[in-house]
PDB file of N, CA and C in Angstrom:
ATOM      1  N   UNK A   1       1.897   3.969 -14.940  1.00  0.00           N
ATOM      2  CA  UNK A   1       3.329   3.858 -15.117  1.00  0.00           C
ATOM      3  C   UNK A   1       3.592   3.455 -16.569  1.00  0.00           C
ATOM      4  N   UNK A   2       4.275   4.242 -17.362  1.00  0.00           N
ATOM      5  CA  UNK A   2       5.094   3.834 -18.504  1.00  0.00           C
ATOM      6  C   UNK A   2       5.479   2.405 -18.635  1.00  0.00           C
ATOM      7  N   UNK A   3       5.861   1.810 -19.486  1.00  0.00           N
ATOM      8  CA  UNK A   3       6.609   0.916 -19.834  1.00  0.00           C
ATOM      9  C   UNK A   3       7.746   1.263 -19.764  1.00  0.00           C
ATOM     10  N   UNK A   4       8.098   1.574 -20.389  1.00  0.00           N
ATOM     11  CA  UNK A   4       9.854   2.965 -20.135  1.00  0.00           C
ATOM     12  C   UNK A   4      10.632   2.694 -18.423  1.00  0.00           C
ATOM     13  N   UNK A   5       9.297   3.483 -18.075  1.00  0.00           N
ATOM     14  CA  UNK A   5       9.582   3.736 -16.619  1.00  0.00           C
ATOM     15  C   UNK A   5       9.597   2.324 -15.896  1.00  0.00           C
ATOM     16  N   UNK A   6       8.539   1.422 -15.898  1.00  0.00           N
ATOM     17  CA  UNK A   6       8.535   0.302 -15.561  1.00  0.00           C
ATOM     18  C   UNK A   6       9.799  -0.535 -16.178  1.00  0.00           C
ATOM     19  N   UNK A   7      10.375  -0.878 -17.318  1.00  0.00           N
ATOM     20  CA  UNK A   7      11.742  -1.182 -17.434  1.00  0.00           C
ATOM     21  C   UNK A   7      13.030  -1.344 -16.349  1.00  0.00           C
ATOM     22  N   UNK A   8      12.949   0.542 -16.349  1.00  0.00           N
ATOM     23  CA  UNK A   8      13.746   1.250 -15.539  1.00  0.00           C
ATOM     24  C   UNK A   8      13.555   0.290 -14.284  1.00  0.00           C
ATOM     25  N   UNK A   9      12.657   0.439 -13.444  1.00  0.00           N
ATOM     26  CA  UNK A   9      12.134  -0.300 -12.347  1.00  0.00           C
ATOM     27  C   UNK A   9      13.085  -1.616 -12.085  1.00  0.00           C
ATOM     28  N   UNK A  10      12.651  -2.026 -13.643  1.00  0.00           N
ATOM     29  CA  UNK A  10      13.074  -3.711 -13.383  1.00  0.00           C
ATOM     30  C   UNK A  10      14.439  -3.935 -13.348  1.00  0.00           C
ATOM     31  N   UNK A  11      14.929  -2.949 -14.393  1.00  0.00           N
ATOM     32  CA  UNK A  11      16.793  -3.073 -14.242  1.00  0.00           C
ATOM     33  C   UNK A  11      17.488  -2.838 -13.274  1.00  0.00           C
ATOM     34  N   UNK A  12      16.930  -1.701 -12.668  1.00  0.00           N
ATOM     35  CA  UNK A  12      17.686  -1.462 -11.648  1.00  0.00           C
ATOM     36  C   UNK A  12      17.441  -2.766 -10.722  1.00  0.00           C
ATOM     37  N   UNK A  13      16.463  -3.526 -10.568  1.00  0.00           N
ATOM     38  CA  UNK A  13      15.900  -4.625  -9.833  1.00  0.00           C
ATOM     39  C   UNK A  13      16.859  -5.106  -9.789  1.00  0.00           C
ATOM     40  N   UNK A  14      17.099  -5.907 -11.305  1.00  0.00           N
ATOM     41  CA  UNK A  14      18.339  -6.590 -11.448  1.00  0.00           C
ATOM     42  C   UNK A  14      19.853  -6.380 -11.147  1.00  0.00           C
ATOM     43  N   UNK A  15      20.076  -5.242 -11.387  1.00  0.00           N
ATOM     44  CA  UNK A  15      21.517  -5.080 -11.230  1.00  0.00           C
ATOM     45  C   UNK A  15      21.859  -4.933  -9.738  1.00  0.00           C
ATOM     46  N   UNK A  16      20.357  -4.552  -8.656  1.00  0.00           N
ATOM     47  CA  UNK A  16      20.733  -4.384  -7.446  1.00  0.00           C
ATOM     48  C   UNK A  16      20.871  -6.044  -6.965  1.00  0.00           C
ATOM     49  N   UNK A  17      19.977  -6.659  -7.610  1.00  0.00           N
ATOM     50  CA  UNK A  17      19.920  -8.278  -6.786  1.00  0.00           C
ATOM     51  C   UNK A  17      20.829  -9.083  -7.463  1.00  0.00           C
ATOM     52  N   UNK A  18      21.434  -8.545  -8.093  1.00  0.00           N
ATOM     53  CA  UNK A  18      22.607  -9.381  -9.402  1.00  0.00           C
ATOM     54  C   UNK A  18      23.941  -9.353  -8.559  1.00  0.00           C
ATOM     55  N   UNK A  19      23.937  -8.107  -7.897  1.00  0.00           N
ATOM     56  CA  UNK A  19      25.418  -7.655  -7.498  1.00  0.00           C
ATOM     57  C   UNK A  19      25.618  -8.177  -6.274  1.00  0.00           C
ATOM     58  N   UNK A  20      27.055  -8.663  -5.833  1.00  0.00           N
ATOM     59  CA  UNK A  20      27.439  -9.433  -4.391  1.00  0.00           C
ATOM     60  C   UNK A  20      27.249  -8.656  -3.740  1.00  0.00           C
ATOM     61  N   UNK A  21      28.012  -7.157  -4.006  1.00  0.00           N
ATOM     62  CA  UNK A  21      28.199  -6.031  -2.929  1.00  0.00           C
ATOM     63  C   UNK A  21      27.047  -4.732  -3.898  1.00  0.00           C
ATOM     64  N   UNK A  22      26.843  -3.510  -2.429  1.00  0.00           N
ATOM     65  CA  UNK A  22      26.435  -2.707  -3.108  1.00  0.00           C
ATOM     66  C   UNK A  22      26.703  -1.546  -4.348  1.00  0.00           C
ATOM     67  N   UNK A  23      25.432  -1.676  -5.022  1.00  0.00           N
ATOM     68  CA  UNK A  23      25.830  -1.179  -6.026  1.00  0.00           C
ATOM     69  C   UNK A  23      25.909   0.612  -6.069  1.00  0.00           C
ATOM     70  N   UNK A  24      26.943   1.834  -6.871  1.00  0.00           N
ATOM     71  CA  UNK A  24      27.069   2.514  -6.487  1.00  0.00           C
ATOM     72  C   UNK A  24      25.735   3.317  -7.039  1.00  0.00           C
ATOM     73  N   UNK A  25      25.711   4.732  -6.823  1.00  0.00           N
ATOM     74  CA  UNK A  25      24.738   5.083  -8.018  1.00  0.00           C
ATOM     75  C   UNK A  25      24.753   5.694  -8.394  1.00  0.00           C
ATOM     76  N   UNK A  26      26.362   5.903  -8.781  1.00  0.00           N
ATOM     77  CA  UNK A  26      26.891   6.719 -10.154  1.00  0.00           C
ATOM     78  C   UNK A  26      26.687   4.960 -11.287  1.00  0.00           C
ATOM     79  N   UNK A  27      26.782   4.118 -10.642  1.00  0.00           N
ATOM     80  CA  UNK A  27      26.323   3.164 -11.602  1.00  0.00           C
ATOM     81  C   UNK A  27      25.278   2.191 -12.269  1.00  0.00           C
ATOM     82  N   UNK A  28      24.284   3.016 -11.499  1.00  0.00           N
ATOM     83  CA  UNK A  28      22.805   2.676 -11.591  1.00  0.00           C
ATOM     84  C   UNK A  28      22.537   3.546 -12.505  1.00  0.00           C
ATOM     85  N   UNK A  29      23.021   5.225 -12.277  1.00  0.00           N
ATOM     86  CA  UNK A  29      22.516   6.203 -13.229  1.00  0.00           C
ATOM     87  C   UNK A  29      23.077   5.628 -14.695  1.00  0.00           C
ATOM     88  N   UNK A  30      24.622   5.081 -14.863  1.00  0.00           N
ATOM     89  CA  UNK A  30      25.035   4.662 -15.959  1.00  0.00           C
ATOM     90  C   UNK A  30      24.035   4.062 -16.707  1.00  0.00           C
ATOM     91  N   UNK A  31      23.026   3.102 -16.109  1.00  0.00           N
ATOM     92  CA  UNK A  31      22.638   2.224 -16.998  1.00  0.00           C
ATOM     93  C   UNK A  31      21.441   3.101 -17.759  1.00  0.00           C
ATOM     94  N   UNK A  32      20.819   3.941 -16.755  1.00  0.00           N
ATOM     95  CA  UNK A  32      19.610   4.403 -17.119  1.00  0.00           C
ATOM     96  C   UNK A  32      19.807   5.465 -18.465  1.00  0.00           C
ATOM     97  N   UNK A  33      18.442   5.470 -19.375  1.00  0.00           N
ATOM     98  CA  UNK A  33      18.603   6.605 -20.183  1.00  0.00           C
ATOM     99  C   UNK A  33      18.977   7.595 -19.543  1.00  0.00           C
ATOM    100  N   UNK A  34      19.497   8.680 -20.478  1.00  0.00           N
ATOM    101  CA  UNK A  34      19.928  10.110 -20.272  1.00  0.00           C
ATOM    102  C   UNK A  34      18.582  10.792 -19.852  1.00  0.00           C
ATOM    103  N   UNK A  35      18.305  11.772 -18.574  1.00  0.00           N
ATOM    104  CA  UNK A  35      17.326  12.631 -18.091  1.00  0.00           C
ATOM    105  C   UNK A  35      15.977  11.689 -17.592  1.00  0.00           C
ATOM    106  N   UNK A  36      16.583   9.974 -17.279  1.00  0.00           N
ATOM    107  CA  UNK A  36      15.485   9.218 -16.260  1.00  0.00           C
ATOM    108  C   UNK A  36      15.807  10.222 -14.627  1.00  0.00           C
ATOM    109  N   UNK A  37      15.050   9.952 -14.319  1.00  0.00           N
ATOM    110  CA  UNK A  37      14.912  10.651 -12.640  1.00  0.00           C
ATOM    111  C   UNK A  37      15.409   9.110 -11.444  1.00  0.00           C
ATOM    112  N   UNK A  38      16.529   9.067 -11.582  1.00  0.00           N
ATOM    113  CA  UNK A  38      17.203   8.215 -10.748  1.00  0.00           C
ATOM    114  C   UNK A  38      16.770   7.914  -9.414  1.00  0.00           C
ATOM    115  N   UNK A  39      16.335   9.081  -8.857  1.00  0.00           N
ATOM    116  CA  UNK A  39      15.491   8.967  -7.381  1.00  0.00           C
ATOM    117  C   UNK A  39      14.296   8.833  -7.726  1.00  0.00           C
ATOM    118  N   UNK A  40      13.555   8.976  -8.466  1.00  0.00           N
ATOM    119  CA  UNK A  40      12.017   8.635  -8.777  1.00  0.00           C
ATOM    120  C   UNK A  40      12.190   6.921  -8.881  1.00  0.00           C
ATOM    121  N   UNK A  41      13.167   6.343  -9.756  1.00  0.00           N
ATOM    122  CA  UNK A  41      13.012   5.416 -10.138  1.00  0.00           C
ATOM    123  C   UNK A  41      13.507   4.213  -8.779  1.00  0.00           C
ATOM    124  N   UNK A  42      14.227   4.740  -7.914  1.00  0.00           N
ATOM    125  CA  UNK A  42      14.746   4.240  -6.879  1.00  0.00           C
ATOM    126  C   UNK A  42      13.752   3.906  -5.762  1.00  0.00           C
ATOM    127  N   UNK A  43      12.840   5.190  -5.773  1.00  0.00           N
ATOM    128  CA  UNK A  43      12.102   4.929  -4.392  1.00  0.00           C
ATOM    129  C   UNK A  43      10.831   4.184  -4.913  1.00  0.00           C
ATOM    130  N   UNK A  44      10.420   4.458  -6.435  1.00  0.00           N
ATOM    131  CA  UNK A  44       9.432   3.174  -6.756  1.00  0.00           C
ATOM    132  C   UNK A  44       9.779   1.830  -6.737  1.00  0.00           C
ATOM    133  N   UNK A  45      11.152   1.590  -6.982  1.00  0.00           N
ATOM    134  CA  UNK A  45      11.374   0.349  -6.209  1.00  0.00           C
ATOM    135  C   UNK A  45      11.354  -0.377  -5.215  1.00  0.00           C
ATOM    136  N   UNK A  46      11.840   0.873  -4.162  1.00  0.00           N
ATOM    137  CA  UNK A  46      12.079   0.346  -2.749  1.00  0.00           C
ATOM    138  C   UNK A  46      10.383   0.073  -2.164  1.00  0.00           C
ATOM    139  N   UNK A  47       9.614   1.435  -2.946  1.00  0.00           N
ATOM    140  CA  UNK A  47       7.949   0.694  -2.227  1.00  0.00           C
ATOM    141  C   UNK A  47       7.621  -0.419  -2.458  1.00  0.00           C
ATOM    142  N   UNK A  48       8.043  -1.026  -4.003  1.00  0.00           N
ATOM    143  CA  UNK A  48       7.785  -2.112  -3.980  1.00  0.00           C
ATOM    144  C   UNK A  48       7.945  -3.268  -3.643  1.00  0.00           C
ATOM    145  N   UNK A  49       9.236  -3.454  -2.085  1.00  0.00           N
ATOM    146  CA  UNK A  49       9.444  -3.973  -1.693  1.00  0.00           C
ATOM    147  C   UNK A  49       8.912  -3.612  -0.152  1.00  0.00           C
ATOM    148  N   UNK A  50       8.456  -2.847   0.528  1.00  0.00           N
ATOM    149  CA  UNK A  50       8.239  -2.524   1.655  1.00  0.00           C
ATOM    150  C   UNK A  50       7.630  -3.554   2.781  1.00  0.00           C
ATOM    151  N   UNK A  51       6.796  -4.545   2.262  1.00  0.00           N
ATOM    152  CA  UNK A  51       6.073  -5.267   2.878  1.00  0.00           C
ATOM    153  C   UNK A  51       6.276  -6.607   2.045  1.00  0.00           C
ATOM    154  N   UNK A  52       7.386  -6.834   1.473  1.00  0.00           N
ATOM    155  CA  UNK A  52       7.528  -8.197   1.198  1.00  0.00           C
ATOM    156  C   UNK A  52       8.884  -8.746   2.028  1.00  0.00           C
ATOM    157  N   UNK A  53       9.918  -7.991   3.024  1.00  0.00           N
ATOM    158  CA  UNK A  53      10.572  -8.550   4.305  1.00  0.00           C
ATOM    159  C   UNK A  53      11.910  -8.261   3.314  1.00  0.00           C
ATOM    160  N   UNK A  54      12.587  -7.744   2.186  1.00  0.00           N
ATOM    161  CA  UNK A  54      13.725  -7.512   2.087  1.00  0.00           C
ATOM    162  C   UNK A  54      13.180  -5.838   1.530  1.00  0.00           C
ATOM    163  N   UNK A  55      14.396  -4.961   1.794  1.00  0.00           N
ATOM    164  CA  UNK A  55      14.332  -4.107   2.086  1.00  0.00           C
ATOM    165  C   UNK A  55      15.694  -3.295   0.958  1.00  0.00           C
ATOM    166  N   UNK A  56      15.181  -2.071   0.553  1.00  0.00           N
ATOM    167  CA  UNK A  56      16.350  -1.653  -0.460  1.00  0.00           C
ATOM    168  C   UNK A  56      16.514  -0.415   0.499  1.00  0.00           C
ATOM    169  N   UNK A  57      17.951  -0.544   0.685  1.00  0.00           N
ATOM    170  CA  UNK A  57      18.692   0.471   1.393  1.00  0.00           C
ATOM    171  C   UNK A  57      20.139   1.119   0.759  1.00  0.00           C
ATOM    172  N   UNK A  58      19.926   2.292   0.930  1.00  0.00           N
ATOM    173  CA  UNK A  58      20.870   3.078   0.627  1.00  0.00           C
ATOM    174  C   UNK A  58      22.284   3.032   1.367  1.00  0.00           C
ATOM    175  N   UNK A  59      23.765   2.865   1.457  1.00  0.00           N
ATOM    176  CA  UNK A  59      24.853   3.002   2.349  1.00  0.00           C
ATOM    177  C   UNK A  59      26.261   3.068   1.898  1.00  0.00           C
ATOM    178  N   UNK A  60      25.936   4.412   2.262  1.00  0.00           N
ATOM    179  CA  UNK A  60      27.552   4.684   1.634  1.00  0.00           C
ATOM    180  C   UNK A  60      27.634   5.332   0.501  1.00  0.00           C
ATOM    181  N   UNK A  61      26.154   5.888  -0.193  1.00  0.00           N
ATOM    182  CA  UNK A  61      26.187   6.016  -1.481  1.00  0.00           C
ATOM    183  C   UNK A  61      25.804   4.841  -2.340  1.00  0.00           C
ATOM    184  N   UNK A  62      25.555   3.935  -1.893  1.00  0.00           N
ATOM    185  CA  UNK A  62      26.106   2.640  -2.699  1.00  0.00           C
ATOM    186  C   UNK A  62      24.316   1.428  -2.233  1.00  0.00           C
ATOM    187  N   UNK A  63      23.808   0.604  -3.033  1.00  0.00           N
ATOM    188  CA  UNK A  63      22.432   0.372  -2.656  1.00  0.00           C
ATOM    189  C   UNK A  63      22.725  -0.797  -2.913  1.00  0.00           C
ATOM    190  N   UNK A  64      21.694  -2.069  -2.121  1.00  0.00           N
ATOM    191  CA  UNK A  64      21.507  -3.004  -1.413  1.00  0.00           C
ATOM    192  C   UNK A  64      20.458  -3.681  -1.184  1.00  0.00           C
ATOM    193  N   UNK A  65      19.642  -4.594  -1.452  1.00  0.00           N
ATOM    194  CA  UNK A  65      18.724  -5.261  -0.863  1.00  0.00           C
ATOM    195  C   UNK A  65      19.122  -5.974   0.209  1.00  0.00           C
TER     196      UNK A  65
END
């Protein structure tokens, strides 16, 4: 994994566990560079939570731990 990519990883980390409510992801893509892979970067997150008991879920369009 990149550094780049790993970044990516972490911000989105943040802005999902930062936010009260879910976040959309027309505003996740905002943050990311131009031509990151938004779903690549999404579901390497969510594995990385799979087996630690909180869970990143998608609803409504809009994402959640």
């Amino acid at each position: 994994m990149s550094d780049e990519h790993f970044e990516q990883i972490r911000l989105l980390e943040a802005m999902i566990f930062a936010s009260a409510e879910p976040v959309p992801t027309s505003g996740l893509a905002a943050r990311l560079p131009e031509g990151a892979d938004l779903g690549a970067v999404l579901g390497e997150l969510g594995s990385l939570y799979v087996n630690r008991g909180v869970n990143l879920v998608q609803v409504g369009g809009k994402w959640a731990f």
